[in-house]
C-alpha atoms as a PDB file:
ATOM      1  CA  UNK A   1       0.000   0.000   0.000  1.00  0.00           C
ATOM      2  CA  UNK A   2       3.140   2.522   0.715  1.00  0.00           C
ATOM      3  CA  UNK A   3       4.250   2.218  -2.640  1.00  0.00           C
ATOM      4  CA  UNK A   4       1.122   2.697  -4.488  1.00  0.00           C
ATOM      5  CA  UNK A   5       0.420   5.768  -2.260  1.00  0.00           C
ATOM      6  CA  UNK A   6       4.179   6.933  -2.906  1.00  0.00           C
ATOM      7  CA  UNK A   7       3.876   6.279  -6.741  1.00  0.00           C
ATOM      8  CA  UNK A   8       0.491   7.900  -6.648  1.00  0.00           C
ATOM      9  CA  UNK A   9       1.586  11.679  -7.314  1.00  0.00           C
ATOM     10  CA  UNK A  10       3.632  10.417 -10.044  1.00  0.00           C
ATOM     11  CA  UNK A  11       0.846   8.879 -11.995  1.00  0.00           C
ATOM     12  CA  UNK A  12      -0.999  11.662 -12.140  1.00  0.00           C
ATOM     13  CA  UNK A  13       1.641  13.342 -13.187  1.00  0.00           C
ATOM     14  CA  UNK A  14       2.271  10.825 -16.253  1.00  0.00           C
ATOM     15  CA  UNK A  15      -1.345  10.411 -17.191  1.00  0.00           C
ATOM     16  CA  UNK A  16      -1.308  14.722 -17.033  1.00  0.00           C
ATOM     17  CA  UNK A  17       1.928  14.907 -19.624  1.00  0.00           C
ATOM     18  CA  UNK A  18       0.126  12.000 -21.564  1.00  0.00           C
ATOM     19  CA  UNK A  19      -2.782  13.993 -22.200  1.00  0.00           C
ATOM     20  CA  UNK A  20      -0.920  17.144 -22.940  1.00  0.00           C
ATOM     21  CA  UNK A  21       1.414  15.136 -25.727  1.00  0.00           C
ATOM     22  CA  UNK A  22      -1.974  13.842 -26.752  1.00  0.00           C
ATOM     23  CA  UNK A  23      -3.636  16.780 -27.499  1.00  0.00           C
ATOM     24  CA  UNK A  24      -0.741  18.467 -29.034  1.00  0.00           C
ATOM     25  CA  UNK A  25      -0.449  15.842 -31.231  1.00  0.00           C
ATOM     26  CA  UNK A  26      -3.828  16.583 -32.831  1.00  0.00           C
ATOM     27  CA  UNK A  27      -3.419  20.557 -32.461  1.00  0.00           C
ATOM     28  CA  UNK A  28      -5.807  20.802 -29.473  1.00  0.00           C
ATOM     29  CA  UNK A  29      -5.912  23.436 -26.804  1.00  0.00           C
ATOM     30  CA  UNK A  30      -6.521  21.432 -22.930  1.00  0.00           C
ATOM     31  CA  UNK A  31      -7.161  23.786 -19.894  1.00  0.00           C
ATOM     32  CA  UNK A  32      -6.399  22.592 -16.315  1.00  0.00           C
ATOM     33  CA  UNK A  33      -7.248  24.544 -13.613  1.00  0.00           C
ATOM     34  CA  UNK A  34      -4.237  25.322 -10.741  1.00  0.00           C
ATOM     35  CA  UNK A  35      -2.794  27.628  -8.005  1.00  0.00           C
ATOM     36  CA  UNK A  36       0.020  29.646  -9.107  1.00  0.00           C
ATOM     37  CA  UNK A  37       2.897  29.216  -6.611  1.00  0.00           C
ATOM     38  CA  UNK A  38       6.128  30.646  -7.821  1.00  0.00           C
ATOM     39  CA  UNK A  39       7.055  33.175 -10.491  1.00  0.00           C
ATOM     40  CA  UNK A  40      10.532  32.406 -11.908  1.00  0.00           C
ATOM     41  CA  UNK A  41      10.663  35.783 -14.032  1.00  0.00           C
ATOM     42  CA  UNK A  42       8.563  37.381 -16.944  1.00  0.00           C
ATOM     43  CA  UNK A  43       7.719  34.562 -19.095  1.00  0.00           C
ATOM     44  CA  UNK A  44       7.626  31.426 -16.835  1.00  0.00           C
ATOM     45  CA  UNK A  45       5.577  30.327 -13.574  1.00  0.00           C
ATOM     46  CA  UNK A  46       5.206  27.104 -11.035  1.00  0.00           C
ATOM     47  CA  UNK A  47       1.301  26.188 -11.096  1.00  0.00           C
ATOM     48  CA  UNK A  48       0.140  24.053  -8.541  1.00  0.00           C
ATOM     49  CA  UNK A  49      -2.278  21.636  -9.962  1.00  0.00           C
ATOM     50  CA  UNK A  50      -4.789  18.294  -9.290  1.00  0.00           C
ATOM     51  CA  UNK A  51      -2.859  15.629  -7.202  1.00  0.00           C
ATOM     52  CA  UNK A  52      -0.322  18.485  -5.487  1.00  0.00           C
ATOM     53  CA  UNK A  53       1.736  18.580  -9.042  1.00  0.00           C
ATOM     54  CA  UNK A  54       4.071  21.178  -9.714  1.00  0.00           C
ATOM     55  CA  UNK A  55       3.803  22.014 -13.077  1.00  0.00           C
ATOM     56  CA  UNK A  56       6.858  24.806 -14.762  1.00  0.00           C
ATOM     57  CA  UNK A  57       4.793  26.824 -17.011  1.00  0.00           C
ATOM     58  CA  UNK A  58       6.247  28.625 -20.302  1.00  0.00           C
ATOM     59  CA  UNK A  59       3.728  31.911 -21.398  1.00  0.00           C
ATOM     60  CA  UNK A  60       3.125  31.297 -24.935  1.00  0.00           C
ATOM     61  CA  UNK A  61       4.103  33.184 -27.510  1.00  0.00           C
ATOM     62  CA  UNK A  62       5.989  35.682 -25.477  1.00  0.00           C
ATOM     63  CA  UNK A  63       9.804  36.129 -24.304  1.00  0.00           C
ATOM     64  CA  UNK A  64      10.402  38.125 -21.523  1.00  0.00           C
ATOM     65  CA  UNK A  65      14.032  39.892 -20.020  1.00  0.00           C
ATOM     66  CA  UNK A  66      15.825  37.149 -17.914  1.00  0.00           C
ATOM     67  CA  UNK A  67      15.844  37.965 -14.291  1.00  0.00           C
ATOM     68  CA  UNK A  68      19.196  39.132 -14.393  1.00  0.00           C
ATOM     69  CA  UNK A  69      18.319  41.470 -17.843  1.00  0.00           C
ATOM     70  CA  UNK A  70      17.461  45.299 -17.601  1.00  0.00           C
ATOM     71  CA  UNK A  71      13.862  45.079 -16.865  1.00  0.00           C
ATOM     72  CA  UNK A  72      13.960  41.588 -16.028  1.00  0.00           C
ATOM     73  CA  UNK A  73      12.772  42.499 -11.955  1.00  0.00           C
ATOM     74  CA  UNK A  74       9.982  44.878 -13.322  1.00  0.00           C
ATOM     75  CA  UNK A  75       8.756  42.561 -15.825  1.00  0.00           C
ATOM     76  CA  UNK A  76       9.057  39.615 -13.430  1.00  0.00           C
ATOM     77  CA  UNK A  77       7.280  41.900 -10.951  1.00  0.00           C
ATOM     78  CA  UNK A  78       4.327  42.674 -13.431  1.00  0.00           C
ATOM     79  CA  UNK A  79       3.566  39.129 -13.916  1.00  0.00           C
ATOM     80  CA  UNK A  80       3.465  38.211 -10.289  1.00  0.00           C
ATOM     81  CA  UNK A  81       0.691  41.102  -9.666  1.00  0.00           C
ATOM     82  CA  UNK A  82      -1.149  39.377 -12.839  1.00  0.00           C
ATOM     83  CA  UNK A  83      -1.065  35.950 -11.346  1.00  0.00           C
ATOM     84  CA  UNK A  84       0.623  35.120  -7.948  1.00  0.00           C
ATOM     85  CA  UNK A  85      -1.206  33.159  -5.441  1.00  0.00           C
ATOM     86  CA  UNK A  86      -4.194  33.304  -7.803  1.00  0.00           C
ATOM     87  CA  UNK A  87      -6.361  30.499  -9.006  1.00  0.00           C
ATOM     88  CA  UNK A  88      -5.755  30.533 -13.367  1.00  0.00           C
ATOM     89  CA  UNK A  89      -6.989  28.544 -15.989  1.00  0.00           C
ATOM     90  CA  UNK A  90      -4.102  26.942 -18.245  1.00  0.00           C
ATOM     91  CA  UNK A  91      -4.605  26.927 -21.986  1.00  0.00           C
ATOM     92  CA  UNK A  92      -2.066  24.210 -22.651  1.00  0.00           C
ATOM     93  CA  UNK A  93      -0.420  23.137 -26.412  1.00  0.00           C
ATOM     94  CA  UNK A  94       2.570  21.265 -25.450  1.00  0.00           C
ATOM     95  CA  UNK A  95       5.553  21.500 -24.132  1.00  0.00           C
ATOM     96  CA  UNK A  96       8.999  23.782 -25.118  1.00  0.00           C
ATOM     97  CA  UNK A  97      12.333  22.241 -25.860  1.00  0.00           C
ATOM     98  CA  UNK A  98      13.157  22.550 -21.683  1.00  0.00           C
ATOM     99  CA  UNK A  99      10.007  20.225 -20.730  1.00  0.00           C
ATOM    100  CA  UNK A 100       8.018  23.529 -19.619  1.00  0.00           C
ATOM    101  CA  UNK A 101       3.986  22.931 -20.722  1.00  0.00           C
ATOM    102  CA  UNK A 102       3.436  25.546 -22.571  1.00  0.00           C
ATOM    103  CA  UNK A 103       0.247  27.624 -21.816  1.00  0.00           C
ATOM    104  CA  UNK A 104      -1.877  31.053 -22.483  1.00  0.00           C
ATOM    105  CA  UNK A 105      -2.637  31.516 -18.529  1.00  0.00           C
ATOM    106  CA  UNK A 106      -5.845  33.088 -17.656  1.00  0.00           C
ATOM    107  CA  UNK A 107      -7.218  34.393 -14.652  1.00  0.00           C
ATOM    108  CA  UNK A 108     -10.306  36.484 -13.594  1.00  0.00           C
ATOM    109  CA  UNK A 109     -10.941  36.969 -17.282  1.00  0.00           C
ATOM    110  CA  UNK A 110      -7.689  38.017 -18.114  1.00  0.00           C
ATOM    111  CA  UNK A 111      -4.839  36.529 -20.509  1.00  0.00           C
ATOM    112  CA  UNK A 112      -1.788  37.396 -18.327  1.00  0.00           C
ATOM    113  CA  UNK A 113       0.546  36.725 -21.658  1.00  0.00           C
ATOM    114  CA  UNK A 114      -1.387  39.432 -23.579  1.00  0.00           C
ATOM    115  CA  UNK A 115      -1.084  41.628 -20.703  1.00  0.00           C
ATOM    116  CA  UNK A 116       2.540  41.554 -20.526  1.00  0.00           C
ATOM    117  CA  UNK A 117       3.165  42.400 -23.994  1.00  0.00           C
ATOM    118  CA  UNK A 118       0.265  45.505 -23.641  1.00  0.00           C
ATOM    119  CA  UNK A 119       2.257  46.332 -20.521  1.00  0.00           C
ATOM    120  CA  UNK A 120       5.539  46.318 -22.624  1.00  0.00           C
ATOM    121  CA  UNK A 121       6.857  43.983 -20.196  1.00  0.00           C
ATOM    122  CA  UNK A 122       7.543  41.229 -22.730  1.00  0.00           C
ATOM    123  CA  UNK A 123       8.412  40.308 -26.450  1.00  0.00           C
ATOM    124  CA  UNK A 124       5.858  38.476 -28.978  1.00  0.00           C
ATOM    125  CA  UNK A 125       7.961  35.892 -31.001  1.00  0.00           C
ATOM    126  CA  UNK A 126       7.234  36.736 -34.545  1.00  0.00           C
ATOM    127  CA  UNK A 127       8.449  33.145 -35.437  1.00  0.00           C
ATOM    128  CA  UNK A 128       5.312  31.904 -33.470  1.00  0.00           C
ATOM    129  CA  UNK A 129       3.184  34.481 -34.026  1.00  0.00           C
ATOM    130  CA  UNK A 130       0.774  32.345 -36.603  1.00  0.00           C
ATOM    131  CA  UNK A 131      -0.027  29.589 -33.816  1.00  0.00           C
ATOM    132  CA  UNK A 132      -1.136  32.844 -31.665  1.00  0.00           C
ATOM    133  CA  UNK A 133      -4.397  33.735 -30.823  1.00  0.00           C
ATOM    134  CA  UNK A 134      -6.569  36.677 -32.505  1.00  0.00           C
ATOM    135  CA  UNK A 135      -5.627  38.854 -29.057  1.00  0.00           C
ATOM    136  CA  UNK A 136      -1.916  38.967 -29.678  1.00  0.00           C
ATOM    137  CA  UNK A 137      -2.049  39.054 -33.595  1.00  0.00           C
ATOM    138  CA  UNK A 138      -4.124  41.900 -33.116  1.00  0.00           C
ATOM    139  CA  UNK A 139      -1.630  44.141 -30.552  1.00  0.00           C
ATOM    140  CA  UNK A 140       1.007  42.813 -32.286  1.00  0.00           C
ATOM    141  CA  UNK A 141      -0.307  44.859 -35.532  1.00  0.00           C
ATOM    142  CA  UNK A 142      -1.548  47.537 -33.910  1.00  0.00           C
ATOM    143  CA  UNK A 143       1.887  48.170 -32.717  1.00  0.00           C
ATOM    144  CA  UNK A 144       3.366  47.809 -35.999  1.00  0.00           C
ATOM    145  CA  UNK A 145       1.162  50.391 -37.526  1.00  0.00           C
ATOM    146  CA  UNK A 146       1.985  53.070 -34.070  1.00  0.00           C
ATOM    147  CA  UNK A 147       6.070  52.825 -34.554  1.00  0.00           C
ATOM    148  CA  UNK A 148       8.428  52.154 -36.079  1.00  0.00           C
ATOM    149  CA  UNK A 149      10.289  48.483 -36.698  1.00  0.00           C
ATOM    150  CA  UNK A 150      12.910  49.462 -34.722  1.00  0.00           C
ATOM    151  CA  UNK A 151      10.707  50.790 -31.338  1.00  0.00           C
ATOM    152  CA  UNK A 152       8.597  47.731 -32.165  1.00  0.00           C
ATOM    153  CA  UNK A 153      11.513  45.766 -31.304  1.00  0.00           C
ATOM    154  CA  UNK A 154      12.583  47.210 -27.940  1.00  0.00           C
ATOM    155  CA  UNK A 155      11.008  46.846 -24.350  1.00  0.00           C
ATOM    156  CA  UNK A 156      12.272  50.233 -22.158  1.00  0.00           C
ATOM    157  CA  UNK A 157      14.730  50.428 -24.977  1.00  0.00           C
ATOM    158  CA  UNK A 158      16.630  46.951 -25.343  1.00  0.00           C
ATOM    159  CA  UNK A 159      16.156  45.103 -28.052  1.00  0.00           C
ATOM    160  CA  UNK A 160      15.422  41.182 -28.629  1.00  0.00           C
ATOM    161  CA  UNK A 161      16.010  39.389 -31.822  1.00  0.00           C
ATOM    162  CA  UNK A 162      13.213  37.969 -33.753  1.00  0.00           C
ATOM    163  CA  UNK A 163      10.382  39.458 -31.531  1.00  0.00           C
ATOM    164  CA  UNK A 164       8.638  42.363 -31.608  1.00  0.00           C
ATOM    165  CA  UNK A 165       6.669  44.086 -28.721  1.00  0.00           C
ATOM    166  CA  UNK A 166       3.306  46.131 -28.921  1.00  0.00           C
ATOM    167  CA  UNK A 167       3.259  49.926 -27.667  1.00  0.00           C
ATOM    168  CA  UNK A 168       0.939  49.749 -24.752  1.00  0.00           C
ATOM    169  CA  UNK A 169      -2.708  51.613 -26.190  1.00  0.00           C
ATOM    170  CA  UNK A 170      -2.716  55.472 -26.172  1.00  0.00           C
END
């Protein structure tokens, strides 16, 4: 009985990354609901979900300034105030090169990886920008037609190679 209770957590973990994988595979969009726990900087989160499983969380679409970037403490500061300690709702498609599940995280109504690129607090990666959703397409152009390629490129003024970042709305 101790081992199956032991082995329990990572079952649920398993049968969690199997239906992830399984979706992806067929280019469908799974939400889990869970506690966010940690914030690791701008673009990546711990989520606490079913059967006490700590999940590390990639935003979608977006890049962020590393911790130890300028900007990197007010962007990772921005995110927490979006989502720390909150209950969210993650939109998952799979899973980045690192293992991270990559997810659109909502909470309250709110996409928390749109609103750090409307904040200017993080990149969109024009590479992915096609698999985005209508929300970030749409502030992505809108800041494309406001400025120029160059200020499109920068967040507080430092640049990040193949992304671009919206101007927060006038």
């Amino acid at each position: 009985m101790t081992s199956y209770v032991s082995n329990a957590p990572r079952r649920a973990l398993a049968a969690f990354l199997a239906l992830l994988l399984a979706s992806t595979a067929v280019g469908q969009v799974t939400v889990f609901p869970g506690k966010v726990v940690g914030v690791t900087d701008g673009d990546t989160v711990k989520v606490l979900i079913e059967g006490n499983q700590l999940l590390q969380v990639r935003l979608s679409w977006i890049d962020a300034p590393e911790k130890s970037q300028a900007f990197g403490s007010r962007s990772k500061r921005h995110l927490s105030d979006l989502v720390f300690g909150r209950e969210v709702d993650l939109h998952t498609h799979g899973l980045d090169r690192y293992g991270r599940t990559l997810a659109v995280i909502v909470t309250d109504r709110v996409d928390a990886n749109l609103e750090q690129v409307r904040s200017g607090m993080a990149w969109v990666f024009e590479r992915y920008i096609s698999e985005a959703g209508a929300a970030i397409q749409a502030t992505l152009s809108a800041s494309r037609g406001r400025s120029s390629r160059a200020e499109a490129r920068t967040v507080e003024g430092h640049t990040r190679a193949g992304c671009a970042v919206a101007v927060s709305p006038s």
